[in-house]
Structure formats: C-alpha cells, structure tokens
Protein backbone atom coordinates (compact mmCIF):
# COMPACT_ATOMS: atom_id res chain seq x y z
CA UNK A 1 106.16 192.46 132.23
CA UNK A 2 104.10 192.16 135.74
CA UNK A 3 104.94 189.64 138.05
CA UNK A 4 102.48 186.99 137.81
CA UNK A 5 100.50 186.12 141.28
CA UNK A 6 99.78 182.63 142.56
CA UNK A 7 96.11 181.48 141.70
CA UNK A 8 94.09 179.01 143.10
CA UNK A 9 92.37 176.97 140.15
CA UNK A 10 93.95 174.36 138.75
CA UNK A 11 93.08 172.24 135.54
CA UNK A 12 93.35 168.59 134.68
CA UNK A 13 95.37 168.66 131.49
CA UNK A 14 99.13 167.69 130.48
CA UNK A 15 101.87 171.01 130.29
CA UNK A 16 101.26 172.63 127.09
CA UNK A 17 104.48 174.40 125.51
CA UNK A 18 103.78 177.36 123.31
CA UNK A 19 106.40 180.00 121.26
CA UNK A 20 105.14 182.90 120.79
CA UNK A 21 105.23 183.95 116.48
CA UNK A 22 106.62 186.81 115.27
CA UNK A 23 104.67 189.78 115.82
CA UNK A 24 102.24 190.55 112.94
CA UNK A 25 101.98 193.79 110.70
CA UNK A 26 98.77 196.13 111.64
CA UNK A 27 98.43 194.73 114.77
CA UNK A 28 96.38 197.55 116.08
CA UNK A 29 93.32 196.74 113.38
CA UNK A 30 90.33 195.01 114.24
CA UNK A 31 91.44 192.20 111.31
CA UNK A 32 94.52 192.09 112.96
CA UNK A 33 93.19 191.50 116.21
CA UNK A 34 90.58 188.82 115.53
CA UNK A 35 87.96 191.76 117.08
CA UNK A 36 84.92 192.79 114.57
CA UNK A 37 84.24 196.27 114.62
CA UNK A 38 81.07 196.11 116.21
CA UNK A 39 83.08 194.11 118.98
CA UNK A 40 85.30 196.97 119.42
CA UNK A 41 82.69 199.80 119.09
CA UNK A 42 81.09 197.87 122.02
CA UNK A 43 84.16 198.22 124.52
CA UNK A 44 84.31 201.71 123.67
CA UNK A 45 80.38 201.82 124.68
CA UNK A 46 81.28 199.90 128.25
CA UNK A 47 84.08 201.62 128.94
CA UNK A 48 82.89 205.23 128.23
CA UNK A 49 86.41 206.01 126.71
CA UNK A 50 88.40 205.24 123.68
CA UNK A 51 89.44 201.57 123.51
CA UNK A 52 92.65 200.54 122.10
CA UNK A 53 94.01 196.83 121.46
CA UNK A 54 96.48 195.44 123.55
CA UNK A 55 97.77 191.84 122.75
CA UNK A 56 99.13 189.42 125.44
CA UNK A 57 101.49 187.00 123.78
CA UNK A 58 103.34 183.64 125.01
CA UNK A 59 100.48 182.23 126.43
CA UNK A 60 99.69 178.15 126.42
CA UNK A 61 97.91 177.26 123.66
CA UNK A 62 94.81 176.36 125.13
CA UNK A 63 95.16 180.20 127.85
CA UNK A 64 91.54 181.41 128.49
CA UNK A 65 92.11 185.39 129.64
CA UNK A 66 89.00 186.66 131.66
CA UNK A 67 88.57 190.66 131.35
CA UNK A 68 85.52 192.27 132.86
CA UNK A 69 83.26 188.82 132.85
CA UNK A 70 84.08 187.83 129.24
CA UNK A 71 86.32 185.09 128.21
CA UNK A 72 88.98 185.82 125.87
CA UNK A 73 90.72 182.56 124.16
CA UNK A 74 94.61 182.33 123.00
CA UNK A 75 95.44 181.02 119.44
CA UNK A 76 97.62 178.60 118.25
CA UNK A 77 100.64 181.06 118.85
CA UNK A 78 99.90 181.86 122.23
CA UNK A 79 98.65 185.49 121.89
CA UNK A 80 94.98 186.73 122.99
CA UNK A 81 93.97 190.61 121.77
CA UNK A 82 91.83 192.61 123.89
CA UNK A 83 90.37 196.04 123.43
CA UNK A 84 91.34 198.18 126.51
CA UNK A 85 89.91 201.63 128.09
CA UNK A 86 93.41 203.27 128.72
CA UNK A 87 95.11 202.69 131.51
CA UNK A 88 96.29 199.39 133.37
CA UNK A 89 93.21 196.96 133.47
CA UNK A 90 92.99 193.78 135.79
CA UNK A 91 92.34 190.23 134.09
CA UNK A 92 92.31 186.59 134.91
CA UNK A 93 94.21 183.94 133.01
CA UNK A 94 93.65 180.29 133.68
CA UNK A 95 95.27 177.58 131.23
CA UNK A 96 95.72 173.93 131.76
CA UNK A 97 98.26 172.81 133.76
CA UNK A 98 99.03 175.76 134.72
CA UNK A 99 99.08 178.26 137.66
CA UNK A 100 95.87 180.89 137.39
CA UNK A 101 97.45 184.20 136.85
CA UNK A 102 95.60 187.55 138.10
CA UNK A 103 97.27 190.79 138.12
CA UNK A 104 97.00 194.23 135.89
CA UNK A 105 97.85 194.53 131.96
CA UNK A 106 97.92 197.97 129.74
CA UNK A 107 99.91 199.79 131.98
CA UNK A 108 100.65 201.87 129.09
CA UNK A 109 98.68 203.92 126.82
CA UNK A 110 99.67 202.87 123.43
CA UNK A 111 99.06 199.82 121.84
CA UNK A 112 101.65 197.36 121.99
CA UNK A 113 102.55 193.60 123.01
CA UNK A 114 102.83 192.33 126.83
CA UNK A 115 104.44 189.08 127.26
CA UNK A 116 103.38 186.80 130.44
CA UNK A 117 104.83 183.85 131.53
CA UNK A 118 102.45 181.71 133.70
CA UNK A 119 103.93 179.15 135.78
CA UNK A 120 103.56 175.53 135.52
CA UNK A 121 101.95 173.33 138.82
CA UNK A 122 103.90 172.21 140.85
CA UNK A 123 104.52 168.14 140.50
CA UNK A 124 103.83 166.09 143.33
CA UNK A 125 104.75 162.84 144.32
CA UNK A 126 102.01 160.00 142.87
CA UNK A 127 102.63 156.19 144.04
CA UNK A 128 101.55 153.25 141.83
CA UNK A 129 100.85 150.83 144.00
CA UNK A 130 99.71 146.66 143.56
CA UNK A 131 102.55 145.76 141.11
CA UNK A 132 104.86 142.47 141.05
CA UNK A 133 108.33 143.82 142.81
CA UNK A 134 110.66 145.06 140.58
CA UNK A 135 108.37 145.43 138.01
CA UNK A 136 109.59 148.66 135.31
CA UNK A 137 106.93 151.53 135.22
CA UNK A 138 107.51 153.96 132.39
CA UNK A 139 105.70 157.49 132.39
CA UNK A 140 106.70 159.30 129.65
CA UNK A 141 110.60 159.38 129.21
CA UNK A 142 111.12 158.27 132.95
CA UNK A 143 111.09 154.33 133.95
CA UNK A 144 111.18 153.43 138.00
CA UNK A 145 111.68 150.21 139.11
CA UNK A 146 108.59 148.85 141.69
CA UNK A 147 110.44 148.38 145.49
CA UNK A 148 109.56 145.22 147.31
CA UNK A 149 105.86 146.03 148.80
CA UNK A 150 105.26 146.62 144.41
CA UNK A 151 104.99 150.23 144.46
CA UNK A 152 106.61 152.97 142.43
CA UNK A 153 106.70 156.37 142.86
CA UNK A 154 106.60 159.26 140.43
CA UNK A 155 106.93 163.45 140.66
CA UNK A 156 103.79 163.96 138.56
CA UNK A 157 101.88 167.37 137.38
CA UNK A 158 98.10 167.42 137.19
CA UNK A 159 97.34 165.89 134.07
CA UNK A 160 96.04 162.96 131.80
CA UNK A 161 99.53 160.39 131.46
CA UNK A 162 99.95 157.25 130.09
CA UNK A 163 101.15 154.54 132.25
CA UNK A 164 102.80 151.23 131.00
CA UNK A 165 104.31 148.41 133.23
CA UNK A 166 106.28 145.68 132.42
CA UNK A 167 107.48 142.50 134.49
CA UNK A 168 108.68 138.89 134.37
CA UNK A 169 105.94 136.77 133.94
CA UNK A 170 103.35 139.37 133.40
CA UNK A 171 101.31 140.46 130.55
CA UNK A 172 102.21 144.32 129.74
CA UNK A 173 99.73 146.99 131.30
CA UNK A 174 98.94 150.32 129.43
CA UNK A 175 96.34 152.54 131.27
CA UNK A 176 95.76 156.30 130.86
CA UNK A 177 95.46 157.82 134.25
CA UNK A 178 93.75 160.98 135.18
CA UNK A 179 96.33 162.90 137.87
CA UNK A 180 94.92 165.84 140.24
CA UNK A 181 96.43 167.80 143.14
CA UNK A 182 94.82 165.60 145.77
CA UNK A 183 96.20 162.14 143.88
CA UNK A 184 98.77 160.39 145.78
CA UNK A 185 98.13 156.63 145.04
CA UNK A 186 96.75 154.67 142.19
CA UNK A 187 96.54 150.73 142.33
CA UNK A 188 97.49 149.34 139.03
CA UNK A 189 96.61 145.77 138.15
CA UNK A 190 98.52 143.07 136.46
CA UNK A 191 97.57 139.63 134.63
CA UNK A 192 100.24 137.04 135.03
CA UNK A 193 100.62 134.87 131.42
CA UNK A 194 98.26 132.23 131.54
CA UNK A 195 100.47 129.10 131.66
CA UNK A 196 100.88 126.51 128.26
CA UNK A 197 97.41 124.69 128.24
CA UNK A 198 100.11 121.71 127.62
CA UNK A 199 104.05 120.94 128.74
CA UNK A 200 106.04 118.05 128.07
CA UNK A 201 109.09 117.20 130.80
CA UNK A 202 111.83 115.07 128.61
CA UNK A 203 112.89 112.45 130.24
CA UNK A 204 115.49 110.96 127.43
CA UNK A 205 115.11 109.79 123.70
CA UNK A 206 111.39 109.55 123.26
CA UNK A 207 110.38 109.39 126.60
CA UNK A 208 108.57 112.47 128.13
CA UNK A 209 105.59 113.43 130.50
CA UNK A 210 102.93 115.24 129.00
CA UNK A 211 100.82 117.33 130.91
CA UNK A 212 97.50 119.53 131.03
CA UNK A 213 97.15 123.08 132.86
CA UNK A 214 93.87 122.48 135.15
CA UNK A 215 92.75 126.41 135.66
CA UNK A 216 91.17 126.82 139.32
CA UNK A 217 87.40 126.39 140.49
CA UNK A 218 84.84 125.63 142.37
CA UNK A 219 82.92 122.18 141.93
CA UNK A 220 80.90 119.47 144.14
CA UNK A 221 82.88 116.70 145.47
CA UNK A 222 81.84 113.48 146.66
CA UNK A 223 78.39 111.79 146.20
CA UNK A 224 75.08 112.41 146.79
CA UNK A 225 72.93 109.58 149.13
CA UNK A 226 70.75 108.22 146.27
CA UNK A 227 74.02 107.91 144.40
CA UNK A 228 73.84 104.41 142.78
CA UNK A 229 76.43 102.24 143.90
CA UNK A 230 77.44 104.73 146.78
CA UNK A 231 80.19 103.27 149.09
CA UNK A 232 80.90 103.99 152.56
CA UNK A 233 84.15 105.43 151.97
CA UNK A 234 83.16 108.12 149.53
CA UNK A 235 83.00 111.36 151.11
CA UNK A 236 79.62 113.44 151.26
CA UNK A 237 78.49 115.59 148.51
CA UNK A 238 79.72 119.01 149.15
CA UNK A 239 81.28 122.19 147.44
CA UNK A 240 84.76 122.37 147.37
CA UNK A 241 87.64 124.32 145.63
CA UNK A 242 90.73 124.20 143.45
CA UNK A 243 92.42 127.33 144.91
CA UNK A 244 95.26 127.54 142.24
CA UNK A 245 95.52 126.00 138.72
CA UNK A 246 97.92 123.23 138.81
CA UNK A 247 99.24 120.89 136.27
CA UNK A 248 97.99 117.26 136.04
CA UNK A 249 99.95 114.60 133.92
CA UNK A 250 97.73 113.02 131.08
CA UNK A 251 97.80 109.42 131.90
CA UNK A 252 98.69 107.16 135.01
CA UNK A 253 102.97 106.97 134.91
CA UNK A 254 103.80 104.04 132.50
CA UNK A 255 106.38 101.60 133.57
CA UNK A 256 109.29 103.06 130.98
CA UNK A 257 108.96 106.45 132.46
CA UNK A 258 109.45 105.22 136.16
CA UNK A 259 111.89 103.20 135.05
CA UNK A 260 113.72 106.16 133.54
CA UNK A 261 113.05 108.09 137.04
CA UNK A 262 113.95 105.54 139.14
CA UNK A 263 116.22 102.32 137.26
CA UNK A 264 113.33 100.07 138.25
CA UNK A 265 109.84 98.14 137.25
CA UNK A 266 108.52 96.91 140.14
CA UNK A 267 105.13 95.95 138.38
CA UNK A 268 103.82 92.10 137.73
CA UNK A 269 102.81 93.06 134.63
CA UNK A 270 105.96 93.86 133.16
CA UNK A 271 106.40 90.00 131.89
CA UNK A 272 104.01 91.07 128.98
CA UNK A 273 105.99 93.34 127.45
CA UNK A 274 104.09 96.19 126.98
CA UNK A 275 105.76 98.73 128.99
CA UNK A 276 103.40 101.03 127.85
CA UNK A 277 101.34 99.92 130.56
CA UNK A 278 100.57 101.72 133.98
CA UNK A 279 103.72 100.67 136.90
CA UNK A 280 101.84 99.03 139.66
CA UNK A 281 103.19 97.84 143.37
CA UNK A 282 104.02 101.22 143.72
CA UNK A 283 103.91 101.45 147.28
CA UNK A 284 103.23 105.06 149.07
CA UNK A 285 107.09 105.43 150.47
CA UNK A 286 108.10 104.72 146.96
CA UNK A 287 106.90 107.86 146.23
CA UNK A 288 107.34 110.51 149.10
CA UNK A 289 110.45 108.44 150.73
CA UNK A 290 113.62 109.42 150.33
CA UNK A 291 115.57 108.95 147.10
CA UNK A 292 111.90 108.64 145.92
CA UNK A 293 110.13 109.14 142.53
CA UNK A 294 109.05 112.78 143.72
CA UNK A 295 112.70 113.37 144.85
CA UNK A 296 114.08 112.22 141.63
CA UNK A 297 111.64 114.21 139.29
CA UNK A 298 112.05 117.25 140.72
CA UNK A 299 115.93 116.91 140.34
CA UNK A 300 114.71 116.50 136.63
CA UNK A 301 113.29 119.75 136.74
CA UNK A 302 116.71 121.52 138.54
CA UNK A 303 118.50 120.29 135.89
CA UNK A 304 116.65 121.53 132.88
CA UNK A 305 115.75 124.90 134.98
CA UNK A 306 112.03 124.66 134.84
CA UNK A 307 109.58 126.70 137.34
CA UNK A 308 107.32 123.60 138.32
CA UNK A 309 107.41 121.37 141.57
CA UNK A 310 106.68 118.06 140.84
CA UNK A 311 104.04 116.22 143.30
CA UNK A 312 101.35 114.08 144.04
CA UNK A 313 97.93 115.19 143.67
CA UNK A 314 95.41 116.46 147.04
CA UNK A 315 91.70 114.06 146.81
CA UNK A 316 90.34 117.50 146.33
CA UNK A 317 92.43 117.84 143.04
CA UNK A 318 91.98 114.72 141.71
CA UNK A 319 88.41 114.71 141.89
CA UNK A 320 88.18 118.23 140.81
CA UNK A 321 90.49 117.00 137.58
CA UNK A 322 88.81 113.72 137.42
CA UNK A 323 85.25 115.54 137.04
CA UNK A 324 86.30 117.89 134.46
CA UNK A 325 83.09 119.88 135.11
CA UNK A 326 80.75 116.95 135.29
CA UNK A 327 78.46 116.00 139.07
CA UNK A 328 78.02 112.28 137.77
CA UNK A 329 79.13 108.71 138.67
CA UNK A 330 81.29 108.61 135.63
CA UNK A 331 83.35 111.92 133.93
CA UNK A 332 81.17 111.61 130.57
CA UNK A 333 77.96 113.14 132.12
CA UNK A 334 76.53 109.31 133.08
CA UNK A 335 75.64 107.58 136.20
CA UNK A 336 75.63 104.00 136.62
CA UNK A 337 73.54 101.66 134.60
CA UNK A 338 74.96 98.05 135.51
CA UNK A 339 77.11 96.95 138.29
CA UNK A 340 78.78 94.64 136.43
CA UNK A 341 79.05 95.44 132.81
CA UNK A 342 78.49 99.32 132.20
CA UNK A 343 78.01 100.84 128.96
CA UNK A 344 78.76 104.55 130.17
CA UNK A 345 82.11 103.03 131.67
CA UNK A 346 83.53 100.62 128.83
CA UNK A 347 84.58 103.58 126.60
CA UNK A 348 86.25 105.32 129.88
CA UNK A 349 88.00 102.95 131.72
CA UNK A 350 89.48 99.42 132.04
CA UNK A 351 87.63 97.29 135.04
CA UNK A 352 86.55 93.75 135.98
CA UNK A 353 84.11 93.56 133.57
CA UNK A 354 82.76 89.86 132.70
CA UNK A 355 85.57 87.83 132.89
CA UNK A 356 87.79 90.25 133.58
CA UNK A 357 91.16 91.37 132.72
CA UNK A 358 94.85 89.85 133.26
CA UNK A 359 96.64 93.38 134.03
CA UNK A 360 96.16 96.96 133.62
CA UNK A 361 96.13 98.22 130.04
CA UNK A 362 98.43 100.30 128.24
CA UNK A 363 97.43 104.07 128.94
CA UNK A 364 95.32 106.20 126.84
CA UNK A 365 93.63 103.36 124.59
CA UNK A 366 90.05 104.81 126.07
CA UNK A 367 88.47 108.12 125.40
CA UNK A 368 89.71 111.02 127.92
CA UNK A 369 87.82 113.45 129.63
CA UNK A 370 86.96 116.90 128.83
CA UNK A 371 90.55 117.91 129.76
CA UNK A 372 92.14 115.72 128.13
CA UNK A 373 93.30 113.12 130.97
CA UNK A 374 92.36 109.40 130.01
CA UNK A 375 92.30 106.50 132.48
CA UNK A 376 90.70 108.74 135.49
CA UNK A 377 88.27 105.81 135.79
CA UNK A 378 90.19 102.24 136.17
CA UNK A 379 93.22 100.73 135.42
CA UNK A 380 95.50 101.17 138.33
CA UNK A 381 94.41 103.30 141.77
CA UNK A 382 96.29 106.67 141.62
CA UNK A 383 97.91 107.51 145.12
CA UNK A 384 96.68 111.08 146.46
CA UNK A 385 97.21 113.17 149.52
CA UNK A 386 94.31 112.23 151.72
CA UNK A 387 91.62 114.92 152.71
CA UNK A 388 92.10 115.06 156.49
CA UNK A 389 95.90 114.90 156.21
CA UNK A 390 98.85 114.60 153.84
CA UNK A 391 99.87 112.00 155.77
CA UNK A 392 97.11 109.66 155.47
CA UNK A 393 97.41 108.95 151.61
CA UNK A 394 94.11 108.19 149.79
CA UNK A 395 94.16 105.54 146.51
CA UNK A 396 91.33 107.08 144.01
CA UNK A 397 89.79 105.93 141.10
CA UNK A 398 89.66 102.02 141.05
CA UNK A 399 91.45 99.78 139.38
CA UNK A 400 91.22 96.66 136.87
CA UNK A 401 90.50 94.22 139.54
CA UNK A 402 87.09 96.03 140.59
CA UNK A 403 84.00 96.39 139.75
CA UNK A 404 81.98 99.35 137.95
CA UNK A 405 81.04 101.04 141.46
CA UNK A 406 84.79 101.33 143.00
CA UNK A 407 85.34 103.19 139.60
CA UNK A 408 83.09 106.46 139.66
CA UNK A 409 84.82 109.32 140.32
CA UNK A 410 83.40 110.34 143.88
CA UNK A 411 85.16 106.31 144.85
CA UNK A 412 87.69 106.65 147.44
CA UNK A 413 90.07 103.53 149.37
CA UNK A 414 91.23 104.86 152.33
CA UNK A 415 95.06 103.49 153.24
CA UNK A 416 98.35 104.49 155.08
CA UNK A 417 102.07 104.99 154.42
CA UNK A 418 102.98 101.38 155.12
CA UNK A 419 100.97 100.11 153.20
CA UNK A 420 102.17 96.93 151.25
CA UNK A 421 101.96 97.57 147.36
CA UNK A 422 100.11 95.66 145.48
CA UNK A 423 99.38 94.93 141.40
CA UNK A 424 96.64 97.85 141.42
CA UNK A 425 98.75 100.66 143.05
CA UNK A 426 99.92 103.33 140.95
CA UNK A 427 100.42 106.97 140.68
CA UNK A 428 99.90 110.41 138.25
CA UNK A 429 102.08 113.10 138.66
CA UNK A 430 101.24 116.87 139.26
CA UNK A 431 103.42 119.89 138.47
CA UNK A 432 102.45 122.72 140.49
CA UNK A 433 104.09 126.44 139.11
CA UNK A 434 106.89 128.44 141.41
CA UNK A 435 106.27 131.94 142.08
C-alpha cells in the first residue's frame, strides 16, 4: 500500500477501531459497490475514459475519502468504493481522531482492494487542575492520583472523554470533557459532603451534646438607632458575615454535662436538683484556662477520633446563630412591646419578668429558633469571643436576672478574663470541622 503522509486537520472525536470484513463476491458491480449506474456512467463522463471501481478498505468507521471535490463515506466495515479513470488518482481522507491522509490510490489498472492504514493523533499531555490532593482521577481504564497543588495529569488524544474523580470527603464528579490539540489544562470542580444537619458528642450513659450545622452567610448585626430598648453597649447595625459553617450546640451546657467534662458544678442553683438546668459561675478562665472545659472536650473528641474542634463561639457567630435569619429585637420576627412583661419574649426565653425567677430554668422548655437552638434569649449569658479581640470575651444574650431589653439578640455585656463569675454566667459550645 502507499505510505500515508502527515495531514494537517484534525477532528474532535474518540479513536475509532475498525476490521476490515471479508472481501465481498462481485465486487467490481455497481450493487457491489454501493455506486448506481448513473453514478458510474457519470465518472466515465468527467473523466473522459473508462472508469473502473477501486475499493479502499480498513478505514475508521466514520473515514470521509475526498476524490476530485466529492466526498466519499466508509461503511460500517471500513471500506469506501470509488469509480476511477485508470491510472493512480490522488484523494484526501480525513476521519476522526485521526491523522488526514493525502497521497495517490489506483496505481494499478485492474480493479482490486487497497488497504490504508491512517495513523492515530498523537496524545498529548492534558492537566486537571483544582482538585483536593490526592484525589483519584479515572479516564477510561487509567486512574492518577492528584499531586499536592490538586492536579493530575493525563496523555490524552483529541477527543470527547469522560472524567470521574473521587476523594475523601468529597461528593464524586463525572463530567464529559471535550479534548483538542491546543488543550493543556482543565479546572475540575468538587463539592465537599455537606456536613450532618445534626451530631451528637457522647459524653457517657445518656449524656451527650447535641448539635446543629449553621451553613455560612451574610446577615445584619447589631441594632438600628430607633431600636426600642437600644443599649449603649450594642454594637451598630451593620452587615456582617459567617465565613464558614460551623456547628452550634442546641442549648446553653447543663450542669450534668459540665460535670461530666470537668468533675464539678460550680452553679448556685444546683441545690434544686434539677441538673437539667444551665451551669452558671462559669467564669471566662474556666473555660479557655488550662485543664479547662475547652481543653477537656476536645480530648473527648481525640479519643473517639472525630474531625471537629471544640470552641467558644465569635459575637459575630452568635448573633448570626442567634438571628436565624431574622433583623428583629427578638429571633421570632418581633420587636419589643413591653419592657417589663413581653409577650413576643415569654414563649422564647426565661427573664425577670414580674416577680421574677429564683434560677435559670432547665434548657429547652421554650420554643427554639428557626435552627433549632432554644434559650438564645435568657436564661444564663453565653460567654463569646469579643468583636475587637479574642481576648476581650463578650457575655451575650441576657440572663434570668434582667429585664426584656438586655435580652434581644443585638444585647451585648462587655467583660474581661478576670472576671469574677457570677449566678448568670454560662456558656454554649461550638464545634468547628478540621480540614
């Protein structure tokens, strides 16, 4: 056969594999040849001479053969007829995926079969780039493992593949992607699992901490000036952002999980009973201290091999949980109504109301927000990391001893690390994820 010589088109498709079938009888009759008579009598018009048919075989499948302008398509088994003036004729053949072939056919006068072999394009190398490192990228029958900037690198032909990736943490990605000759990167993108809208940390025989996933955002934080019952302390009413989702526990810690954390119940109101009830005279080095609560849960976590860092909540995501999507006094969409004794806060949260109350309550008695925290409003003040430092810790929420305005959710006491506990100091835990 004649040597095939290099073209320059190229085509978009996946490497086609075609056999060529066994050779069939009357080859040389129009029938045969797929070419109606009037089709043949027309070459032997053009070409002034007698035409004979001359059939290329073991083509690709989809092999488009261009003789004199007109387009000549293989079959299923590879092989294109032509009628042919005598003599050795030049012709074009372009298939996908493959090399464009030009060059002369017919060399000799009779009839018969010519076999061509066109050769494939080249691969080249094709990075996909954006991926979690060591994540597995399978093309085909060949897997490579993403390197440590998250890219992995393939010899790829021109060509339609399918591309699936796989990784720890990561939903699976299947994309088809569309390789040229001029491709040499493609960014692939990959969801991480959306953390358990709920967790539970077991602390021992029916004690646990339950906790709710709170997904990032944007939201207002503070108050506005015509605010009713606006304090001094609360900070001014601006946008502000929860830059990563974070875990917040349900209720305020109760004094039989800190004693299971720590061996002790510092709070007054342990005398009732109830130990159901928020711990109070938590004081801030209690906390963050060494051999503190925050030091001892997270040991918790070691032990049982879970991803989360325990900690204390920022103002900005307390308020941000607090609000649960609401810009009002109060996380049920109302704003205060009565300083003293308030409607829109009696089915939220437990405050000096009328006579007032002996201790904090037992958690989650009251109705919870929209995300499914209870006792954001009342009860005991949660400590927080203040906004202009971590070091200048920030009591939110109120507390049973106060009034309806030191309860809305934009209310704010300003303290420091040595600051004496008292009955109203508490805390809520966060869990924030590991990467």
């Amino acid at each position: 056969p004649p040597q095939p010589q290099a073209g320059t088109g190229e085509s978009p498709a996946l490497v086609a594999a075609s056999s060529p079938e066994k050779k069939e009888s009357g080859a040389g009759s129009p029938a045969a040849s797929g070419l109606a008579p009037a089709e043949q009598a027309q070459g032997n018009a053009l070409t002034g001479t007698a035409s004979r048919q001359h059939v290329l075989v073991g083509l690709p499948v989809d092999a488009r053969v261009i003789f004199r302008g007109k387009s000549y398509a293989a079959g299923r088994d590879g092989r294109v007829a032509i009628m042919l003036p005598a003599g050795a004729q030049s012709v074009r053949i372009s298939a996908t995926n493959f090399q464009d072939w030009a060059g002369e056919i017919g060399a000799a006068d009779a009839g018969a079969e010519e076999t061509l072999t066109l050769q494939p394009v080249p691969a080249h190398p094709v990075r996909f780039t954006g991926l979690p490192a060591g994540a597995n990228v399978t093309i085909g029958d060949r897997s490579v493992a993403a390197d440590a900037s998250g890219t992995a690198i393939f010899e790829l032909r021109s060509g339609r593949v399918r591309v699936t990736a796989t990784a720890p943490k990561y939903l699976e990605s299947a994309t088809e992607q569309a390789i040229l000759s001029a491709t040499d990167a493609i960014a692939l993108a990959m969801e991480k699992i959306p953390p358990a809208a709920e967790i539970a940390i077991n602390l021992g025989p029916e004690i646990s901490l339950k906790f709710r996933f709170v997904v990032p955002g944007n939201f207002h934080y503070g108050s506005l000036p015509e605010e009713r019952g606006r304090q001094r302390s609360d900070s001014a009413w601006t946008k502000a952002e929860a830059t990563t989702g974070f875990y917040m526990a349900e209720t305020e810690t109760t004094q039989k999980q800190h004693h299971k954390l720590t061996g002790k119940n510092p709070s007054n109101s342990r005398a009732l009973g109830d130990d159901s009830r928020p711990v109070e005279q938590v004081a801030w080095r209690d906390l963050v201290g060494p051999g503190g609560v925050l030091e001892k849960i997270n040991e918790v976590l070691r032990q049982q091999g879970l991803p989360y860092t325990a900690d204390l909540p920022t103002e900005v995501e307390w308020e941000y949980a607090c609000r649960a999507g609401t810009e009002t006094a109060f996380n049920n969409g109302q704003n205060v109504t009565n300083e003293r004794d308030d409607p829109a806060l009696n089915s939220l949260g437990h405050y000096a109301r009328s006579g007032g109350l002996l201790a904090p309550a037992p958690v989650a008695k009251l109705k919870a927000n929209a995300w499914g925290l209870f006792d954001m409003h009342g009860n005991v003040a949660e400590w927080t990391y203040g906004q202009r430092s971590r070091r200048e810790p920030v009591l939110r929420g109120g507390h049973w001893r106060v009034s309806v305005v030191y309860c809305r959710s934009a209310s704010r006491i300003e303290s420091s690390a040595d600051t004496r506990p008292t009955d109203f100091m508490g805390y809520r835990l966060v869990l924030r994820l590991k990467e």
